[in-house]
N, C-alpha and C. Protein backbone atom coordinates (compact mmCIF):
# COMPACT_ATOMS: atom_id res chain seq x y z
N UNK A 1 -14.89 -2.12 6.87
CA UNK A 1 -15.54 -3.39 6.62
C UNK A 1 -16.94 -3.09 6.07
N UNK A 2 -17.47 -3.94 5.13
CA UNK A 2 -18.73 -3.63 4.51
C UNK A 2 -19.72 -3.84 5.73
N UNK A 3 -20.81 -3.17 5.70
CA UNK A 3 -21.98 -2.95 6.33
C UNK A 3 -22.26 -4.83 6.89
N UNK A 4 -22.54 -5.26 5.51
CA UNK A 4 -23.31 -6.54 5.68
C UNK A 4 -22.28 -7.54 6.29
N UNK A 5 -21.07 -7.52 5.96
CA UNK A 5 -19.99 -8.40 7.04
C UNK A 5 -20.16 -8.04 8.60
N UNK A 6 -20.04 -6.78 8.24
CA UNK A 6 -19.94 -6.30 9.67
C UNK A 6 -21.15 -6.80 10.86
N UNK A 7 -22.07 -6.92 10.20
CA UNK A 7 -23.64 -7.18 10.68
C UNK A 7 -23.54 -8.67 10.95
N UNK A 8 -22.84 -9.57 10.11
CA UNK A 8 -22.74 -11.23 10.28
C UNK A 8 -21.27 -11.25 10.71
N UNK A 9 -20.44 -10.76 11.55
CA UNK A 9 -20.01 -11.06 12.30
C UNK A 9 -19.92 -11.35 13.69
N UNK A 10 -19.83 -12.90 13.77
CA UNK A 10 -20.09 -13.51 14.90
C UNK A 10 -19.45 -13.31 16.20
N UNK A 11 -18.18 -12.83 15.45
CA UNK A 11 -17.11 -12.49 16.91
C UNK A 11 -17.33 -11.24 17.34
N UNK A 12 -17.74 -10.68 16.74
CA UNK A 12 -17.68 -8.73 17.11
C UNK A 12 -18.11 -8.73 18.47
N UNK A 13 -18.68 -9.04 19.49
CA UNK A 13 -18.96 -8.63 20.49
C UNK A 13 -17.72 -8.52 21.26
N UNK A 14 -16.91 -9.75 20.85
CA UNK A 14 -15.60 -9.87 21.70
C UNK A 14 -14.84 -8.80 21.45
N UNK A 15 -14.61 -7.95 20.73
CA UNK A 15 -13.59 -6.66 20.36
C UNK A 15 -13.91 -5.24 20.17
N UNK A 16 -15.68 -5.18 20.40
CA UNK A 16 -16.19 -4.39 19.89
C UNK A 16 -17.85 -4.09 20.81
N UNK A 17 -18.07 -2.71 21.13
CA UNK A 17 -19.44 -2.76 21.58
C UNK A 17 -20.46 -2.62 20.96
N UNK A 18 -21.90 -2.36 21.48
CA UNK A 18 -23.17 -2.51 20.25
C UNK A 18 -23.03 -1.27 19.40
N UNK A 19 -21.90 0.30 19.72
CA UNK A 19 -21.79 1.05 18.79
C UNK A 19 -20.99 1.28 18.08
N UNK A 20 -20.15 0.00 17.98
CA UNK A 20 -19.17 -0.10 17.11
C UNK A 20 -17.77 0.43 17.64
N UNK A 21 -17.85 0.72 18.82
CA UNK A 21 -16.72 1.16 19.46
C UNK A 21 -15.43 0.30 20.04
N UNK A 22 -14.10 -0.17 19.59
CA UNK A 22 -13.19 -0.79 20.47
C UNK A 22 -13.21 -1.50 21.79
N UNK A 23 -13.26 -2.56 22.23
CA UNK A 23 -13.83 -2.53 23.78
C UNK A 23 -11.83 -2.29 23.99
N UNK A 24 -10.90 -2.76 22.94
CA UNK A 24 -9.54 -2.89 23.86
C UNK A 24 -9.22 -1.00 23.22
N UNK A 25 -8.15 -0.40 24.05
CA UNK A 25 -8.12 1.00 24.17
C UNK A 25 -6.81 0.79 22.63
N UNK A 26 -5.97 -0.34 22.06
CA UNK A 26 -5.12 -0.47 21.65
C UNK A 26 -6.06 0.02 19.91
N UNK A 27 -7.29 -1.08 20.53
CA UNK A 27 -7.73 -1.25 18.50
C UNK A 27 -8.35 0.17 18.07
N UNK A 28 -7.94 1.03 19.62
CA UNK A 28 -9.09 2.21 19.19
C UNK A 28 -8.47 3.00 18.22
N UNK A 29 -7.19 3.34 18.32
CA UNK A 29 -6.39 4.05 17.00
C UNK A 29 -6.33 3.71 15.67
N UNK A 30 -7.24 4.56 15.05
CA UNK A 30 -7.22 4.18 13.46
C UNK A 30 -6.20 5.57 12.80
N UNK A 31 -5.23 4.19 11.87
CA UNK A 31 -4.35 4.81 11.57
C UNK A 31 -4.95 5.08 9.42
N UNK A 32 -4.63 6.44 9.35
CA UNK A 32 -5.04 6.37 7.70
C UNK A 32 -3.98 5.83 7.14
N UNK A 33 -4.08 6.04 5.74
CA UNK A 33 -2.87 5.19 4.88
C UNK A 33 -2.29 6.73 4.66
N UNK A 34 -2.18 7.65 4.77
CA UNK A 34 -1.49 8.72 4.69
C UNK A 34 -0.51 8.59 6.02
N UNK A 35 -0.88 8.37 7.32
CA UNK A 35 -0.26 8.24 8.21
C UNK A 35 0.70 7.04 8.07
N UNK A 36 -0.01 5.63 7.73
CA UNK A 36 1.02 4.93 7.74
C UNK A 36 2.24 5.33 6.40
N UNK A 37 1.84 5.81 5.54
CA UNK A 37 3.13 5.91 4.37
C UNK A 37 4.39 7.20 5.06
N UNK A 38 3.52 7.58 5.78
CA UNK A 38 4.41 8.87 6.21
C UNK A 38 5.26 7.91 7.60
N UNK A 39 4.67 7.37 8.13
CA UNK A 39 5.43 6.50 9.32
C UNK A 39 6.59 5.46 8.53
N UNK A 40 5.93 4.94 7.69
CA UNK A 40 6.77 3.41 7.53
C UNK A 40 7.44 3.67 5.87
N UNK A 41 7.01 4.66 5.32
CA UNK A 41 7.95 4.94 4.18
C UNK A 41 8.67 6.23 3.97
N UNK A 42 8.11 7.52 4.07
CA UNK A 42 8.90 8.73 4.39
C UNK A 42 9.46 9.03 5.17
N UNK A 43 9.66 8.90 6.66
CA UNK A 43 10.31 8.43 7.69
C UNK A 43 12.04 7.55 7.40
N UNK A 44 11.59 5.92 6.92
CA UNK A 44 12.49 5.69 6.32
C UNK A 44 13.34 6.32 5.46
N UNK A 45 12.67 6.89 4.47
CA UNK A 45 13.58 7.81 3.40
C UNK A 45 14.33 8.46 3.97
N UNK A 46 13.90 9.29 4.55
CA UNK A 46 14.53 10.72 4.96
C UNK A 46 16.09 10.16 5.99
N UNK A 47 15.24 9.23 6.74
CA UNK A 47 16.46 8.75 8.01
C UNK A 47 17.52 7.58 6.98
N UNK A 48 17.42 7.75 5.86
CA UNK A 48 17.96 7.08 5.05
C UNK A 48 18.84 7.75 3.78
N UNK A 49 18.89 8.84 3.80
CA UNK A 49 18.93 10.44 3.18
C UNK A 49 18.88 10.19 1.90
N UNK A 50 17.29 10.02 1.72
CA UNK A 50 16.74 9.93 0.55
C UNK A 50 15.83 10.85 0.47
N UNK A 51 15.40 11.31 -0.72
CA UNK A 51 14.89 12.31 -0.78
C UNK A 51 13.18 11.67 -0.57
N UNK A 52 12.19 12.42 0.03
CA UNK A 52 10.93 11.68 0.64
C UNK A 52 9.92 11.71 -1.01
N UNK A 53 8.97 10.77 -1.28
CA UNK A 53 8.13 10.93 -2.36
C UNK A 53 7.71 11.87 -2.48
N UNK A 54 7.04 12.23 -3.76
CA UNK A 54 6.21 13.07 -3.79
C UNK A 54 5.08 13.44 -3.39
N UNK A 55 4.36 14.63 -3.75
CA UNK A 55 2.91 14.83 -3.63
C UNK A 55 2.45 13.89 -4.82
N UNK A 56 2.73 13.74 -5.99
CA UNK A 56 1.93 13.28 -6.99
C UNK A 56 2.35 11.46 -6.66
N UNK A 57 3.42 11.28 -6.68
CA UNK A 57 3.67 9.47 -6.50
C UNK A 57 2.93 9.38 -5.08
N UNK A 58 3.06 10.27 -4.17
CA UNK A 58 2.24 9.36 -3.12
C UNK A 58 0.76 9.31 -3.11
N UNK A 59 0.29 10.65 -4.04
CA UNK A 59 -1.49 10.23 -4.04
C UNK A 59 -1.50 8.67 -4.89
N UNK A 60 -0.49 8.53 -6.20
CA UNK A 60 -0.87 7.68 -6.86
C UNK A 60 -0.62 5.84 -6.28
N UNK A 61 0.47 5.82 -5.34
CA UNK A 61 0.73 4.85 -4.24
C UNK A 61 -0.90 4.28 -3.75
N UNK A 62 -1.20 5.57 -2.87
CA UNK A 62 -2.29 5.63 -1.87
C UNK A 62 -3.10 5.49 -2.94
N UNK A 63 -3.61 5.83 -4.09
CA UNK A 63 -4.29 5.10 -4.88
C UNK A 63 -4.70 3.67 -5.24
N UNK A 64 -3.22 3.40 -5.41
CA UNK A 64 -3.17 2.19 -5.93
C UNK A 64 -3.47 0.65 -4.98
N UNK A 65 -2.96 1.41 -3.35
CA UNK A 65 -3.35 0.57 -2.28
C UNK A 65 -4.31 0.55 -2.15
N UNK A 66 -5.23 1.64 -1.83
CA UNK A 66 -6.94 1.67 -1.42
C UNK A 66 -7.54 0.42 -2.32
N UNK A 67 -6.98 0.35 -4.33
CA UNK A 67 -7.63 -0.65 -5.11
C UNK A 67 -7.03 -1.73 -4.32
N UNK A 68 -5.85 -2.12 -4.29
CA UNK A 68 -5.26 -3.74 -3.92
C UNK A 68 -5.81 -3.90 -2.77
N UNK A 69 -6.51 -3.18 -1.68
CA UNK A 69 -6.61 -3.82 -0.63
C UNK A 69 -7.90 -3.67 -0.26
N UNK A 70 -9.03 -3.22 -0.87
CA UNK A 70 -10.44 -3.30 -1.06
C UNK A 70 -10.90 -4.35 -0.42
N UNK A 71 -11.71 -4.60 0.58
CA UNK A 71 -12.40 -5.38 0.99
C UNK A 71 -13.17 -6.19 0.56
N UNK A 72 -14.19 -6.33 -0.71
CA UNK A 72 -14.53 -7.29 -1.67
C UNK A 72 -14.06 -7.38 -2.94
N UNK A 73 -13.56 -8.77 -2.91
CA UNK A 73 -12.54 -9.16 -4.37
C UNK A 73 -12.96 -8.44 -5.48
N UNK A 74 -14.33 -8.34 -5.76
CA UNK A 74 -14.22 -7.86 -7.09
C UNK A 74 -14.40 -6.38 -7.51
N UNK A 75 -13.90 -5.66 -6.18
CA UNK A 75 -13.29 -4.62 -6.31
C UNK A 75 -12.09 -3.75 -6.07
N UNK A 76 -11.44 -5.39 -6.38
CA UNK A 76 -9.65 -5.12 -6.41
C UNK A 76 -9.76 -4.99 -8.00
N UNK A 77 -7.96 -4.62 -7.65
CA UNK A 77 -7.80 -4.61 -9.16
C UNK A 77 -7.03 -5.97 -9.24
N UNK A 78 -6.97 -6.58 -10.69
CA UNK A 78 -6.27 -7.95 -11.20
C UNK A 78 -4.88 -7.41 -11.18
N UNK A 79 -4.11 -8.44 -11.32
CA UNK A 79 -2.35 -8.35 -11.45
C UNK A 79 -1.75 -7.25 -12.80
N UNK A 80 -2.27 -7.64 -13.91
CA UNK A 80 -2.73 -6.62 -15.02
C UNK A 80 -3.13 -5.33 -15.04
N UNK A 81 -4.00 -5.36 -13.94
CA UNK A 81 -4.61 -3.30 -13.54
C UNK A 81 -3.63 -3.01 -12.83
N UNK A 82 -3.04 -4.02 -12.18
CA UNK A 82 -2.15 -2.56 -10.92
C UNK A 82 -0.70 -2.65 -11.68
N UNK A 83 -0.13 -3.47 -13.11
CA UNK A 83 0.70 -3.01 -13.81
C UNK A 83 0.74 -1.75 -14.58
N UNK A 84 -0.97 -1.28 -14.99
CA UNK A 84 -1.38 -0.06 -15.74
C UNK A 84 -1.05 0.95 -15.19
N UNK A 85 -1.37 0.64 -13.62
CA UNK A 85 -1.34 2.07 -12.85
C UNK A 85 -0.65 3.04 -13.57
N UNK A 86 -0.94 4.47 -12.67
CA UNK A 86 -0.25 5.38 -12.54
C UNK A 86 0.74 5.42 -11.77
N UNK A 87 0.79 4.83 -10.39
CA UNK A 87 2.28 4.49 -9.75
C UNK A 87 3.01 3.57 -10.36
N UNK A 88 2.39 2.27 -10.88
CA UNK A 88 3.32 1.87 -11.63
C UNK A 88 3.90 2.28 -12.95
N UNK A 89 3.39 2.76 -13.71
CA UNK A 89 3.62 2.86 -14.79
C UNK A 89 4.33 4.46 -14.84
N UNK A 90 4.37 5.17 -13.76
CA UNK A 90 5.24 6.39 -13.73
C UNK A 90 6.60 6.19 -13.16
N UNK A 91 6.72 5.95 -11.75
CA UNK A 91 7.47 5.56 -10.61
C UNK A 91 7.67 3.48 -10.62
N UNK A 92 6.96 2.99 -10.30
CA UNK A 92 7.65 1.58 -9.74
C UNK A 92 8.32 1.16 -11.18
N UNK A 93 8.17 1.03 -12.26
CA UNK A 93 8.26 0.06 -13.28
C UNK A 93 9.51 1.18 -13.82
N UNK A 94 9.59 2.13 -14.41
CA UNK A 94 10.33 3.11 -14.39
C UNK A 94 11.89 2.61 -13.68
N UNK A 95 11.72 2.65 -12.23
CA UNK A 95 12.60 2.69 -10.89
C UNK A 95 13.11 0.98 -11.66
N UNK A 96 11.94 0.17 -11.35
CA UNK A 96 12.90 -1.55 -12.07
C UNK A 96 13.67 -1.66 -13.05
N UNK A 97 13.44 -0.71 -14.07
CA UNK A 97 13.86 -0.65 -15.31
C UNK A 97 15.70 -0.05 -15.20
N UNK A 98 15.62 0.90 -14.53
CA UNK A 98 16.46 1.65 -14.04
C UNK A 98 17.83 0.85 -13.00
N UNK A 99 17.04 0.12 -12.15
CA UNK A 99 18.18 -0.67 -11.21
C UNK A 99 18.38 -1.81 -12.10
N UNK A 100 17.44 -2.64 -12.81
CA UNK A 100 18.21 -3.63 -13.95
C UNK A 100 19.37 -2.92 -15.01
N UNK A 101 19.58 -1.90 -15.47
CA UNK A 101 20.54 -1.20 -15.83
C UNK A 101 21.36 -1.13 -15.07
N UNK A 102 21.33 -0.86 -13.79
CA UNK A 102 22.40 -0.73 -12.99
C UNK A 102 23.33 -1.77 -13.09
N UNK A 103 22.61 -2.63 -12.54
CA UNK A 103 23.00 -4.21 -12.22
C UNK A 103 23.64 -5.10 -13.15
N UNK A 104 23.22 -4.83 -14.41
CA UNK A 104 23.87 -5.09 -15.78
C UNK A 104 25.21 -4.59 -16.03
N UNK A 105 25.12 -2.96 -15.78
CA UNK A 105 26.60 -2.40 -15.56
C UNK A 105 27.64 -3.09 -14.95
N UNK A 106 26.91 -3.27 -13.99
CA UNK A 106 27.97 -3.91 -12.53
C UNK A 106 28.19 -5.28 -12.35
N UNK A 107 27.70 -5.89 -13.76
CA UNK A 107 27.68 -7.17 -14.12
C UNK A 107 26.85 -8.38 -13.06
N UNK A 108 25.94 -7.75 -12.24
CA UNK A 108 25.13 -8.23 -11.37
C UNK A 108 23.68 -8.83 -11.92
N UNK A 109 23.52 -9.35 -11.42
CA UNK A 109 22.16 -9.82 -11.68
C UNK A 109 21.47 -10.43 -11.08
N UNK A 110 21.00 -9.49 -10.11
CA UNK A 110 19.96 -9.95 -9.03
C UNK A 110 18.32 -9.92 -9.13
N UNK A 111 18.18 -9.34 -10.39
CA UNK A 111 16.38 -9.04 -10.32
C UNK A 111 16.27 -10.41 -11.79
N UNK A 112 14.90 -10.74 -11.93
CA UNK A 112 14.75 -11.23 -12.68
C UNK A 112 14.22 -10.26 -13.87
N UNK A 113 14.75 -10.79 -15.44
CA UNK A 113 14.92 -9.50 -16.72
C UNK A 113 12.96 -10.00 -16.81
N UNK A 114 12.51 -8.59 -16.78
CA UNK A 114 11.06 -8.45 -17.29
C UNK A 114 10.75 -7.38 -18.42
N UNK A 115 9.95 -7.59 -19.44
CA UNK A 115 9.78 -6.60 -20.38
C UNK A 115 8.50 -5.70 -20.04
């Protein structure tokens, strides 16, 4: 959280002491985004016998989240930047492109056709 939110927040006493410490023992675990992708997406893969991401798609993932989920808006990225990406534009858009082929084969058509 930015400095200056953090400072005008009114509730913080309730969750938090004057050194910034957890008062509940639950909020004290900070989890990184390396940990959570490895919990809630490589985990899945594997127990799914898929082969787990990469080193290079997951820095560019964890990239791409740190921008989308930035704490002041105008240092997200727009709907437009996170199409540019490098995860997208290597891996996600790639992967859509790929299962709309599928689906076409199989005379399915469950995704909506995007260019």
């Amino acid at each position: 959280m930015p400095p200056e939110w953090w400072e005008k927040w009114g509730e913080r006493s309730k969750w938090f002491d004057g050194a910034g410490r957890p008062l509940n023992s639950e909020l004290s675990q900070s989890y990184t985004w390396e940990a959570l992708l490895e919990d809630h997406v490589q985990s899945e893969r594997r127990s799914d016998r898929m082969e787990p991401i990469g080193e290079d798609e997951k820095d560019a993932m964890l990239r791409l989240l740190r921008w989308m989920l930035a704490w002041r808006p105008a240092e997200r990225l727009s709907a437009p930047e996170v199409l540019e990406t490098e995860w997208m534009t290597r891996w996600a858009l790639p992967a859509y492109r790929k299962a709309l082929r599928l689906q076409e084969r199989r005379g399915q058509r469950r995704f909506s056709k995007r260019k």
